[in-house]
N, C-alpha and C. Protein backbone atom coordinates (compact mmCIF):
# COMPACT_ATOMS: atom_id res chain seq x y z
N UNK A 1 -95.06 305.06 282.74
CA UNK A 1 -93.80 305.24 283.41
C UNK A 1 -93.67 304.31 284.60
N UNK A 2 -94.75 303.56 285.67
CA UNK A 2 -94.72 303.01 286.13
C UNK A 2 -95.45 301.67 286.24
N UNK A 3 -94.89 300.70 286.79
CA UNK A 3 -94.89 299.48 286.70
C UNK A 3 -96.43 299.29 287.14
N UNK A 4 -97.23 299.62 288.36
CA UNK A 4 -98.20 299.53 288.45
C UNK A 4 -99.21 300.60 288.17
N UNK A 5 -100.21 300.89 287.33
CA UNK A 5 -100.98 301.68 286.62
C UNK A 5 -102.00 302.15 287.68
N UNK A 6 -101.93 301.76 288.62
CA UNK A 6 -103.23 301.91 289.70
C UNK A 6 -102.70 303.09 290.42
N UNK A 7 -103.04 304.17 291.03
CA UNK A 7 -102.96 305.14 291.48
C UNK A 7 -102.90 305.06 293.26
N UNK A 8 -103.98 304.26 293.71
CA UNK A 8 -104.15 304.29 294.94
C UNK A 8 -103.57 302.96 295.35
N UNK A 9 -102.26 302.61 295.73
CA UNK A 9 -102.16 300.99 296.19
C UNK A 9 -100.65 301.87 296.16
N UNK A 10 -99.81 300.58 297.29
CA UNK A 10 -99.01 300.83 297.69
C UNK A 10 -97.71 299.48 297.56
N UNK A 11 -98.91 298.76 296.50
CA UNK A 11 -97.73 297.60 296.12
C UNK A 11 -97.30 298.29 294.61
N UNK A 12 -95.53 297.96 294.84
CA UNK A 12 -94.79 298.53 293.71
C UNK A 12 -95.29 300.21 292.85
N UNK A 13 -95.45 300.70 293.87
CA UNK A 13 -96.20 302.19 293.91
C UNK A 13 -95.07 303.00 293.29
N UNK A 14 -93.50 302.56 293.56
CA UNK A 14 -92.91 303.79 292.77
C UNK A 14 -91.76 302.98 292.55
N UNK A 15 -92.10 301.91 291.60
CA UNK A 15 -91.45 300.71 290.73
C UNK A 15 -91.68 301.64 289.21
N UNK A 16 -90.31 302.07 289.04
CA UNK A 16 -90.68 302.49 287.15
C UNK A 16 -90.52 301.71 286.30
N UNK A 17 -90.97 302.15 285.38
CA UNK A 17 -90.39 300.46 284.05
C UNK A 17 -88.91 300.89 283.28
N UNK A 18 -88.20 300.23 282.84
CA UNK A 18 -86.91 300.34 282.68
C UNK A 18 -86.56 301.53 281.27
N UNK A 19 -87.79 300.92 280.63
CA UNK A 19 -87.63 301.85 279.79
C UNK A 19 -88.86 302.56 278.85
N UNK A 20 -89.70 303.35 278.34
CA UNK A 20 -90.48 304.30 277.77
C UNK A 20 -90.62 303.32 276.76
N UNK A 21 -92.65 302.84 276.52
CA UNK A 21 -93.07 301.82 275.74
C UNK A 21 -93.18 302.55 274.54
N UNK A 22 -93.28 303.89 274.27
CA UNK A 22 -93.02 304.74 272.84
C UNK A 22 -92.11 304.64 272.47
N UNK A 23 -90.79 305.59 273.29
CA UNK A 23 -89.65 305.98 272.54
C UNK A 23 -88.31 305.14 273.42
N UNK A 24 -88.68 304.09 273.77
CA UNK A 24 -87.57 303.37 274.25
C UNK A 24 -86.40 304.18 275.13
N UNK A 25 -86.57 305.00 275.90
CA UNK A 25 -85.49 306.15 276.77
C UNK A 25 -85.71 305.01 277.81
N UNK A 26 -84.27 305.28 278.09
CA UNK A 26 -83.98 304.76 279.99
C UNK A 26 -84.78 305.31 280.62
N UNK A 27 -85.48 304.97 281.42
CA UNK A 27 -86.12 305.04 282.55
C UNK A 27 -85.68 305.94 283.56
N UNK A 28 -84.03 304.70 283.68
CA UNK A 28 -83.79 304.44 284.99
C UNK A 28 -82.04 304.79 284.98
N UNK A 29 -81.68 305.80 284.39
CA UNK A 29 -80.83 306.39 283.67
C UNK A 29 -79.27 305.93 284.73
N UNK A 30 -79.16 305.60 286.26
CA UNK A 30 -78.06 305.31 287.43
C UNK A 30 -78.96 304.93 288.57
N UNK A 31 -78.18 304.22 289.25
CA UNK A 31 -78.79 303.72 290.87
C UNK A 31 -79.05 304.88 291.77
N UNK A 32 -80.27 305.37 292.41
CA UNK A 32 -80.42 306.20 293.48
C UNK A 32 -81.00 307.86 292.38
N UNK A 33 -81.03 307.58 291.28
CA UNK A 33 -81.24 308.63 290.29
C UNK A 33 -83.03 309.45 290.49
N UNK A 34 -83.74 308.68 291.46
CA UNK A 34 -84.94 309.20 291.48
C UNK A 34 -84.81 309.95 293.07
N UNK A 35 -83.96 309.98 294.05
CA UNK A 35 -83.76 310.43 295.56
C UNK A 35 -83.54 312.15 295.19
N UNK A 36 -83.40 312.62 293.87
CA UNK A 36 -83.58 313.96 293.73
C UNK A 36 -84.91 314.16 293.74
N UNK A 37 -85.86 313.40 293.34
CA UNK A 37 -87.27 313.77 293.83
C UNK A 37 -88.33 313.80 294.62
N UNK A 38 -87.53 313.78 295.50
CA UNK A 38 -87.50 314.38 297.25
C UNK A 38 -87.60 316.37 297.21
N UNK A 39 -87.12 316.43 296.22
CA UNK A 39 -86.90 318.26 296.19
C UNK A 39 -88.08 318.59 295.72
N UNK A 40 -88.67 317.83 294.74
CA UNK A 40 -89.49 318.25 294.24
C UNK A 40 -90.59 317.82 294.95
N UNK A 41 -91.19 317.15 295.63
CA UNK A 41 -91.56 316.00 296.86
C UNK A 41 -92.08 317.37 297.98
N UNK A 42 -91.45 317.77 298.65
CA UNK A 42 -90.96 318.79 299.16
C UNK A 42 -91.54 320.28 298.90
N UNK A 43 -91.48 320.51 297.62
CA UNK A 43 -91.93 321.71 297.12
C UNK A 43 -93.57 321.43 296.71
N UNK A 44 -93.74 320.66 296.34
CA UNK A 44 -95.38 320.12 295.98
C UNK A 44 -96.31 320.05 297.68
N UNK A 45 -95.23 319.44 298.43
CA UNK A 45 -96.08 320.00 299.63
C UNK A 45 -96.01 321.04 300.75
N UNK A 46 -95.22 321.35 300.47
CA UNK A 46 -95.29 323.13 300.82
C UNK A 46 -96.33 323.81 299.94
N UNK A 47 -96.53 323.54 298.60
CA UNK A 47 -97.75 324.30 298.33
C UNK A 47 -98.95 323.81 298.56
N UNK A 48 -98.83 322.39 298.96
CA UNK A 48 -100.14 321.83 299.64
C UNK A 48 -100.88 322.76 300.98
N UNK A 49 -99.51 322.81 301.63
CA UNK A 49 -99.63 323.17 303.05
C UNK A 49 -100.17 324.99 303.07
N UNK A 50 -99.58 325.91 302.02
CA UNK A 50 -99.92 326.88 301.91
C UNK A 50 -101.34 327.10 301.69
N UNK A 51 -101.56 326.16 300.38
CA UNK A 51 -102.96 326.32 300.49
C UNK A 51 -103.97 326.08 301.05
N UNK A 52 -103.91 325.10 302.00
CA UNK A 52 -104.52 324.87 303.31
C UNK A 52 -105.07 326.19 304.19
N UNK A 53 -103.40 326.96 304.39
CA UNK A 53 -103.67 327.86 304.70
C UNK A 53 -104.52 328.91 304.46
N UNK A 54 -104.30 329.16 303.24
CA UNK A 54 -105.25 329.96 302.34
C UNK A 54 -106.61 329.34 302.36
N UNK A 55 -106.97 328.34 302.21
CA UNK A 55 -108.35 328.53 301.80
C UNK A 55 -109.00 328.38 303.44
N UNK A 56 -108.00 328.09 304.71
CA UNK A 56 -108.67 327.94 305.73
C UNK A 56 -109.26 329.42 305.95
N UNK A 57 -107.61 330.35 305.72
CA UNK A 57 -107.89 331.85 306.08
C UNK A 57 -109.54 332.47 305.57
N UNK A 58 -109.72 332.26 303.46
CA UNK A 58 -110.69 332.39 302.99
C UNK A 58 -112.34 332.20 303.64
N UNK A 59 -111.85 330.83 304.07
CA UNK A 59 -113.48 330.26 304.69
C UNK A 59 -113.57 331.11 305.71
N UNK A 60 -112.16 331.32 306.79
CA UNK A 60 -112.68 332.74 308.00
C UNK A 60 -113.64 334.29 307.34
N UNK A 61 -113.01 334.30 306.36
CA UNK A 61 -113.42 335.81 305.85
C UNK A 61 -114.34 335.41 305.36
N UNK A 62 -115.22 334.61 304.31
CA UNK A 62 -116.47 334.41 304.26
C UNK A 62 -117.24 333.99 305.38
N UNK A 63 -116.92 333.34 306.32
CA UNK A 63 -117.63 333.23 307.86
C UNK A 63 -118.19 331.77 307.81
N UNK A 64 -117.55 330.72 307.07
CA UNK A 64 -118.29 329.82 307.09
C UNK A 64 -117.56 328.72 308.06
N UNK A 65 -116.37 329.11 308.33
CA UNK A 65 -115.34 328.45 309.43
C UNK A 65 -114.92 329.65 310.74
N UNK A 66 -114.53 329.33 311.70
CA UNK A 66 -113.52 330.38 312.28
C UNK A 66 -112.22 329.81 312.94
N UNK A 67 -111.31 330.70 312.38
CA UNK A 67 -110.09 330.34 312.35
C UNK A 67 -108.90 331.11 312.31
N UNK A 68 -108.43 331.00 312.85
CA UNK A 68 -107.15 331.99 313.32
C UNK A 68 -105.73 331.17 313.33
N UNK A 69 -104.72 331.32 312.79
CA UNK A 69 -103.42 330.38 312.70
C UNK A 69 -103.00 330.45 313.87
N UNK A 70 -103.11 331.51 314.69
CA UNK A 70 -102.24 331.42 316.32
C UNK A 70 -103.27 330.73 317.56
N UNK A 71 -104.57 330.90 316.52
CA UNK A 71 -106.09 330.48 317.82
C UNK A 71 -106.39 329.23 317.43
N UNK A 72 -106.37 328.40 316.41
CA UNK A 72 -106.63 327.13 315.83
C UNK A 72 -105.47 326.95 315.38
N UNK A 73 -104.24 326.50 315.90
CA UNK A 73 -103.27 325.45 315.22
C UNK A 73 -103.79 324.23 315.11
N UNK A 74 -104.72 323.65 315.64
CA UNK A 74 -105.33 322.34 315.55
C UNK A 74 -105.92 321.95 314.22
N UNK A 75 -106.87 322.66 314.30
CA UNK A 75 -107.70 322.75 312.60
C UNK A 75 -106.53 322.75 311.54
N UNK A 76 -105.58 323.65 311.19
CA UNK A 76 -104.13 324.01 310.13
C UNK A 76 -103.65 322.21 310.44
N UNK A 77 -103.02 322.04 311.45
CA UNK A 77 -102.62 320.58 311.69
C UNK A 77 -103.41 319.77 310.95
N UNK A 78 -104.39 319.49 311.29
CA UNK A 78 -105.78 318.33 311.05
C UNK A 78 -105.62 318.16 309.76
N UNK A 79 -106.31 319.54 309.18
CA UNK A 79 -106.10 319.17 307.88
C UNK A 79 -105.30 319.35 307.01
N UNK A 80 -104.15 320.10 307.35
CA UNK A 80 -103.31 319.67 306.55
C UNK A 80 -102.27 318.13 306.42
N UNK A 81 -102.14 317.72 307.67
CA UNK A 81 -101.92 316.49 307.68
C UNK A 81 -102.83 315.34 306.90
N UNK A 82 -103.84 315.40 306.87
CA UNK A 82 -104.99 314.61 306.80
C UNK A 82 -105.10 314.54 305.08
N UNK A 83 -105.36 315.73 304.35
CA UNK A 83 -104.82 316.08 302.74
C UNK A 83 -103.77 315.20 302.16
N UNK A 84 -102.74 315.74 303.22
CA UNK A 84 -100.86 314.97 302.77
C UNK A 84 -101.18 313.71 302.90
N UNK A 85 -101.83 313.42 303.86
CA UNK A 85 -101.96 311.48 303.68
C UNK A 85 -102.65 311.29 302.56
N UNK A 86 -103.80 311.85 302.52
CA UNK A 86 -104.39 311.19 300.88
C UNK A 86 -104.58 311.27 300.01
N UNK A 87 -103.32 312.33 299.68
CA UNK A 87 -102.97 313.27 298.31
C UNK A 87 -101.66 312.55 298.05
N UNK A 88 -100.58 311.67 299.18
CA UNK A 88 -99.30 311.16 298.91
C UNK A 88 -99.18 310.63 297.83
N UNK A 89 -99.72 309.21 297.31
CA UNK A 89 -99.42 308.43 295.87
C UNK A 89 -99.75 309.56 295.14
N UNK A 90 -100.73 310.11 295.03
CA UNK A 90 -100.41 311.11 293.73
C UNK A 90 -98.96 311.94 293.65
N UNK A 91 -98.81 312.91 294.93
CA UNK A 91 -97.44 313.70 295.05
C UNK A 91 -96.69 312.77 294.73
N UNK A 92 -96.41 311.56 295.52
CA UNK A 92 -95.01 310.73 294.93
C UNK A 92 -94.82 310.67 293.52
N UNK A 93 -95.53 310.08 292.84
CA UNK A 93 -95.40 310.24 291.71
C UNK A 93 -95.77 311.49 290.52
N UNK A 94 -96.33 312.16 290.97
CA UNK A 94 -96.05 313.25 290.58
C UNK A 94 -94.65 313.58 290.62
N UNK A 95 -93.96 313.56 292.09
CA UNK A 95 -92.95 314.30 291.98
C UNK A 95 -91.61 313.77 291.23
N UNK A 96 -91.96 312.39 291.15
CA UNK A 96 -90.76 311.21 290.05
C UNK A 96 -91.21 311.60 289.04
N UNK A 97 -92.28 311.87 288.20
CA UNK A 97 -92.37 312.16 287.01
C UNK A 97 -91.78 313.37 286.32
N UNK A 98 -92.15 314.82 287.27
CA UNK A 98 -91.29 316.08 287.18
C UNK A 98 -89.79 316.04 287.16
N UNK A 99 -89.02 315.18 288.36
CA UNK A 99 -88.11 315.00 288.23
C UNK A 99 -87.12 314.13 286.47
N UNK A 100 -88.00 313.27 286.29
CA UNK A 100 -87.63 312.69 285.16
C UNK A 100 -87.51 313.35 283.87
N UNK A 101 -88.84 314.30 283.87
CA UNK A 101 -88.90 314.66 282.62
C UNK A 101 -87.93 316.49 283.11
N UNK A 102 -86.82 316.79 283.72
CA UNK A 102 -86.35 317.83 283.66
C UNK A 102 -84.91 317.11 283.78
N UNK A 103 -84.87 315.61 283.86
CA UNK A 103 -83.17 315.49 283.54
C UNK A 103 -83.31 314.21 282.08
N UNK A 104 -83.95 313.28 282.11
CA UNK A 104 -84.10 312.30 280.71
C UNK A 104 -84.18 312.88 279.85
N UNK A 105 -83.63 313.24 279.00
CA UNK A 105 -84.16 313.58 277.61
C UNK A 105 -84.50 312.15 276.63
N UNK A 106 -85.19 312.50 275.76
CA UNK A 106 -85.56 311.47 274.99
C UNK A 106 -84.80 310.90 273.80
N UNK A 107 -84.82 309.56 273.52
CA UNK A 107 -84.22 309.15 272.50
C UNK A 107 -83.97 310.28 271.22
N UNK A 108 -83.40 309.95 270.84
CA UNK A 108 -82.67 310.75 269.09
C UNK A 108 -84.05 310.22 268.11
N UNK A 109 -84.29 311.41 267.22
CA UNK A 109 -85.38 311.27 266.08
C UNK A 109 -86.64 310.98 266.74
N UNK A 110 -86.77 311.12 267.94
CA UNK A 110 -88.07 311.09 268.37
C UNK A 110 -88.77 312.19 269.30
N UNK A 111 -89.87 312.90 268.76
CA UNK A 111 -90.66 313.91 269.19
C UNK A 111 -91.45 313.65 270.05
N UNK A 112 -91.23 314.97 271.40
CA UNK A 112 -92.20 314.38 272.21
C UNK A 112 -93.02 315.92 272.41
């Protein structure tokens, strides 16, 4: 689906190819057609961020961290920021791909 196959790089990182090397579908269906996957963008890291939460809370109750959301906002910050930076190229494209495959449908006579 995208132009560069490499995961971690930030040249042409969310360049798609015009069109599907199987079943020949548009890609790239109108101009600005991928800025809906921002919603989905969005929702992928909110559950990032939750689970942060969660497994920070977890490590308190097993005792192997201590941590409190109102006593350590620092730690919640740290790492959840720190995750989002080097989890991004995946989410981005993750979240163009979800987006694509819930409005493209695929060419006629072809099974996907």
């Amino acid at each position: 689906m995208f132009v560069n196959p490499k995961l971690i790089t930030f040249e042409k990182m969310g360049e798609s190819k015009k069109t599907c090397e199987v079943c020949q579908t548009n890609l790239n269906p109108e101009t600005g057609f991928y800025f809906g996957a921002a919603y989905v963008s969005w929702a992928l890291t909110v559950a990032l961020w939750v689970s942060v939460l969660v497994a920070l809370k977890t490590f308190d109750a097993i005792g192997w961290i201590e941590f409190g959301f109102l006593t350590h906002p620092g730690t919640f910050l740290t790492t959840g920021m720190v995750l989002t930076v080097i989890i991004f190229p995946y989410l981005f494209r993750l979240s163009r791909s979800i987006w694509a495959h819930m409005f493209i449908k695929s060419s006629p006579g072809v099974k996907s």
